[in-house]
C-alpha atoms as a PDB file:
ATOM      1  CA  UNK A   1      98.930  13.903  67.484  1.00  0.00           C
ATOM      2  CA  UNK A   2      95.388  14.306  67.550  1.00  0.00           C
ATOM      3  CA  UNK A   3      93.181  13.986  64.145  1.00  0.00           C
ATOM      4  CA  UNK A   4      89.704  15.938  63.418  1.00  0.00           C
ATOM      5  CA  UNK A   5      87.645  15.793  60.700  1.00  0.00           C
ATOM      6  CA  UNK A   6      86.005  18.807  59.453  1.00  0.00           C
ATOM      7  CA  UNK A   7      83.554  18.811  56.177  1.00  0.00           C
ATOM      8  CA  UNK A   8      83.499  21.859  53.677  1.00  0.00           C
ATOM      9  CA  UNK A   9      80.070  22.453  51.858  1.00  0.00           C
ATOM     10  CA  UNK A  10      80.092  24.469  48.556  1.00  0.00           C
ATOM     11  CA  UNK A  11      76.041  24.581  48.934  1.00  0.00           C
ATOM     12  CA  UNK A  12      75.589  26.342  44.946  1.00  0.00           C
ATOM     13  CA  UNK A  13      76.880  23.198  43.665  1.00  0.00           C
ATOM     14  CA  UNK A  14      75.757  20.442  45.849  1.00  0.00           C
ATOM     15  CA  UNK A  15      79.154  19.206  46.868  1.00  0.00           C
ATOM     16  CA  UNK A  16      81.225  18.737  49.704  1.00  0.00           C
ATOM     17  CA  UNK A  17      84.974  17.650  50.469  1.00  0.00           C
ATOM     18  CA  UNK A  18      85.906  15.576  53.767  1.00  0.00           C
ATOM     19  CA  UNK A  19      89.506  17.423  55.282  1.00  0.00           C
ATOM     20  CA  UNK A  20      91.128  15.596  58.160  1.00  0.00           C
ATOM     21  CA  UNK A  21      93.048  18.623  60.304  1.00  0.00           C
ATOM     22  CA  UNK A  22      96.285  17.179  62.171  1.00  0.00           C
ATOM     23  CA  UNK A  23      97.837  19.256  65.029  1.00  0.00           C
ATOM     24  CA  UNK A  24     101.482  17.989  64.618  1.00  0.00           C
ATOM     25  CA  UNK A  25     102.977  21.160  63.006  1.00  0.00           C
ATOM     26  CA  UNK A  26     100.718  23.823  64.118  1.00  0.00           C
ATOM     27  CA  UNK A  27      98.571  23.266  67.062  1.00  0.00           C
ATOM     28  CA  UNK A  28      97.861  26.299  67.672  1.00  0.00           C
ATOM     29  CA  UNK A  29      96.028  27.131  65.075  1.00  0.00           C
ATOM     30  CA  UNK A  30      93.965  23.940  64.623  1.00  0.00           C
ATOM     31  CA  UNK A  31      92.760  24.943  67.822  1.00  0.00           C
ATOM     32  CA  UNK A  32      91.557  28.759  66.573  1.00  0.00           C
ATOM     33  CA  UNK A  33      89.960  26.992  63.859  1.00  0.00           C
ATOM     34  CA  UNK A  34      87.878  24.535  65.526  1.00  0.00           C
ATOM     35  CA  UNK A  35      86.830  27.025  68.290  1.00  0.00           C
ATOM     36  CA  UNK A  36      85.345  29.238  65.247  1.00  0.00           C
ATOM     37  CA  UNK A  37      83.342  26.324  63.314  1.00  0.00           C
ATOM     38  CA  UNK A  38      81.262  26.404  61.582  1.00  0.00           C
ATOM     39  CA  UNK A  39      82.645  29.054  59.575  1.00  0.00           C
ATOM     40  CA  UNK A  40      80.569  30.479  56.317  1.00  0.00           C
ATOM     41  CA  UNK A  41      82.565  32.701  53.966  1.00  0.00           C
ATOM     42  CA  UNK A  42      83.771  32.520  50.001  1.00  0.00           C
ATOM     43  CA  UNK A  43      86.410  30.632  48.701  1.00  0.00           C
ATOM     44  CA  UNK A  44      88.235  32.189  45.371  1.00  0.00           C
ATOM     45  CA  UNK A  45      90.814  30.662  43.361  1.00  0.00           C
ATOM     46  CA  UNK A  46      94.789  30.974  42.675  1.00  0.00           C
ATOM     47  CA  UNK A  47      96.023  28.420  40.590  1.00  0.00           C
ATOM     48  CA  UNK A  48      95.166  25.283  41.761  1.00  0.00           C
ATOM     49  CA  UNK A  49      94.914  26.362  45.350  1.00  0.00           C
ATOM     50  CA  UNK A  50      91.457  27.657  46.766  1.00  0.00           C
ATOM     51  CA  UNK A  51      91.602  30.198  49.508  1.00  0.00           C
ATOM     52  CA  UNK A  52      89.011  31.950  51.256  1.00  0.00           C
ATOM     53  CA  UNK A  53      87.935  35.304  51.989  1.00  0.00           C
ATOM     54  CA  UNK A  54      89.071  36.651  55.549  1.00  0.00           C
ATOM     55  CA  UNK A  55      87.902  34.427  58.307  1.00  0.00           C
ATOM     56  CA  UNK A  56      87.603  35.485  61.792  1.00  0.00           C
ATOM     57  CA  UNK A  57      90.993  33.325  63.286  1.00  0.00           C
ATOM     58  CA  UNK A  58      93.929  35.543  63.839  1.00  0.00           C
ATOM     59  CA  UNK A  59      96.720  33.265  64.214  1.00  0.00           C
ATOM     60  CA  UNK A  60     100.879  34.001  63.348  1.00  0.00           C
ATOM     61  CA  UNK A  61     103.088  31.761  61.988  1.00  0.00           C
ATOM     62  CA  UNK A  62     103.356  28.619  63.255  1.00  0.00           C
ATOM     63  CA  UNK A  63     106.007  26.389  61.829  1.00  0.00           C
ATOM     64  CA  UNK A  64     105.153  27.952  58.500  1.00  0.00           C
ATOM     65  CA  UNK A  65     106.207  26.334  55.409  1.00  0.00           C
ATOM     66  CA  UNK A  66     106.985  27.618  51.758  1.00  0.00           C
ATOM     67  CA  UNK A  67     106.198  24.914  49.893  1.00  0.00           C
ATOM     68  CA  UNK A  68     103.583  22.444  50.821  1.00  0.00           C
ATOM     69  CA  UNK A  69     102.511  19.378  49.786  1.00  0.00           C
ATOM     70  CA  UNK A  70      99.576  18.086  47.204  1.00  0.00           C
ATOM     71  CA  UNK A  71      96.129  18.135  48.720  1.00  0.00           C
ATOM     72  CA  UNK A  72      97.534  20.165  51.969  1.00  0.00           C
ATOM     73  CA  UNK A  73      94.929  22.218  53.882  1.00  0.00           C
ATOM     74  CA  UNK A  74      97.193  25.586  55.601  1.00  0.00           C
ATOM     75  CA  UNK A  75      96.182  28.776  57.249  1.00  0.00           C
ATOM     76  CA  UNK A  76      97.188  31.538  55.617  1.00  0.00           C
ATOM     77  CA  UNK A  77      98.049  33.731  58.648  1.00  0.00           C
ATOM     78  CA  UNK A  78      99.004  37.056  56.145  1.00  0.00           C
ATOM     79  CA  UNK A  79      95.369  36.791  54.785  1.00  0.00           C
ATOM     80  CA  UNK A  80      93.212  35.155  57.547  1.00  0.00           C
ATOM     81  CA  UNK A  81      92.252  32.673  55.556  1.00  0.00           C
ATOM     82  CA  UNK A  82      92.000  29.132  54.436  1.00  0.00           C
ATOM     83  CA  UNK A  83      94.128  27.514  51.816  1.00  0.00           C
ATOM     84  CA  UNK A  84      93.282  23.474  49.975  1.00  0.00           C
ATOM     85  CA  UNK A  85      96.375  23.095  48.055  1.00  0.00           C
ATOM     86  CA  UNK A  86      95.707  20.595  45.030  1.00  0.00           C
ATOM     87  CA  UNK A  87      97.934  21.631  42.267  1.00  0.00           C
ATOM     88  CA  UNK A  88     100.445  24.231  41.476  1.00  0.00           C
ATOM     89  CA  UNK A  89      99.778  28.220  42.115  1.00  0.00           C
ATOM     90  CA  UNK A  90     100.847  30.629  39.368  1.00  0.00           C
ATOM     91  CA  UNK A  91     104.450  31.450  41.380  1.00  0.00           C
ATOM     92  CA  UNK A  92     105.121  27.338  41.698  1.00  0.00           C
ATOM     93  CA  UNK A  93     108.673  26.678  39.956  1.00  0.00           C
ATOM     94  CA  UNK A  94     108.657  22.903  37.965  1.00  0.00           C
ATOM     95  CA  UNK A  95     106.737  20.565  40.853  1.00  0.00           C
ATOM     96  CA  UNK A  96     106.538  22.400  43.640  1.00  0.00           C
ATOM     97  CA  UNK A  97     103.405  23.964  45.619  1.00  0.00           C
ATOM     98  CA  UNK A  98     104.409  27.539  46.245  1.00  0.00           C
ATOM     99  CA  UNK A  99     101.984  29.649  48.815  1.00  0.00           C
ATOM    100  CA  UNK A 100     101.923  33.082  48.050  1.00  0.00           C
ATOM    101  CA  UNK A 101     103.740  33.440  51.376  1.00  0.00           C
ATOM    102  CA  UNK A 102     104.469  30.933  54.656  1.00  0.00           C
ATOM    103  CA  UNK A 103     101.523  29.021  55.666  1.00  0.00           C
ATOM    104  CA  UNK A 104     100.802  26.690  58.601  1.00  0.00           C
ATOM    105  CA  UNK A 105      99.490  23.336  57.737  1.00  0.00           C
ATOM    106  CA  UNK A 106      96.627  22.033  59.713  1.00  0.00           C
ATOM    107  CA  UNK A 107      95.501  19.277  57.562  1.00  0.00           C
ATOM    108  CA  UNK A 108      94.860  17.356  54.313  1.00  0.00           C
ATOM    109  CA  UNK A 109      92.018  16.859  51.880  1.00  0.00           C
ATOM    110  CA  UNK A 110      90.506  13.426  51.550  1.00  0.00           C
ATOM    111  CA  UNK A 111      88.291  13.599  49.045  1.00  0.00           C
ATOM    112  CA  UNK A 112      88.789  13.390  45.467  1.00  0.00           C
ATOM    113  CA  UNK A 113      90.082  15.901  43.840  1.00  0.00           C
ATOM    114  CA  UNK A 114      87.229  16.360  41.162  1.00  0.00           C
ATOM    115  CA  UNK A 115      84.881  18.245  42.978  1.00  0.00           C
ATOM    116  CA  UNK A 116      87.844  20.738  44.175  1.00  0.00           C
ATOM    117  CA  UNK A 117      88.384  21.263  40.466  1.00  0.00           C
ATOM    118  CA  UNK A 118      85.020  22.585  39.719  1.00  0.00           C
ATOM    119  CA  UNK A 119      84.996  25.650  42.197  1.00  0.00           C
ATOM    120  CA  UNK A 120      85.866  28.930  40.819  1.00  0.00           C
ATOM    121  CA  UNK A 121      86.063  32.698  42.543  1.00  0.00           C
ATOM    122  CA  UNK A 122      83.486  33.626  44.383  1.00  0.00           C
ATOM    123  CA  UNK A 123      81.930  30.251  45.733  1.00  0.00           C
ATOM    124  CA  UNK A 124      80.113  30.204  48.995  1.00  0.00           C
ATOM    125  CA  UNK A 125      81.547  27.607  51.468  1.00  0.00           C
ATOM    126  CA  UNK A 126      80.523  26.465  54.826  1.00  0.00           C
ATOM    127  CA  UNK A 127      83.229  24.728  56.952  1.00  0.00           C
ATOM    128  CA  UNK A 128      81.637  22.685  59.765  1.00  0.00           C
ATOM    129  CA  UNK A 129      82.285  19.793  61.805  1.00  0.00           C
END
């Protein structure tokens, strides 16, 4: 298991999370990520999940999951995209975190949740090392 640590910058409001990616259930596409960093794009919002727009990682499913767990980071391999799970999306039954479909998980968010809370649609993002 090897751990990396990857920052995400929302530069209009002066904040930034810390994200530690793990490659134990999807390898793969930890890999595709990190080869494409640093990565600037928009993140929108579903619920309490934030995904972004298209990125430029075309990875399948890899060990894809259904449900994930609070503060997960996934790929979103039917949207290209990004996913920070920190709450319950509008199709989540009682306390479960439902994707809108299968995701790979690559990692976990380990900053506080507060800043997360304060992004909306349409906020620029820059993922970096």
């Amino acid at each position: 298991m090897l751990m990396y640590e990857i920052i995400i910058e929302f530069p209009d409001l002066n904040e930034k999370i810390d994200v530690e990616l793990d490659d134990v259930y999807s390898p793969k596409t930890v890999k595709a990520i990190l080869e494409k960093l640093p990565i600037n794009t928009v993140i929108n919002r579903w619920g309490d999940e934030l995904y972004t727009e298209p990125i430029s990682v075309k990875v399948g499913l890899e060990n894809a999951k259904s449900t994930v767990n609070l503060m997960d980071v996934a790929y979103w391999p039917q949207g290209n995209a990004l996913c920070l799970f920190f709450g319950p999306t509008p199709i989540s039954k009682s306390n479960e975190i439902k994707p809108y479909s299968p995701v790979n998980v690559i990692g976990r968010i380990v900053s506080k949740e507060n800043v997360i809370k304060k992004v909306n649609d349409s906020t620029k993002v820059i993922i970096r090392k």
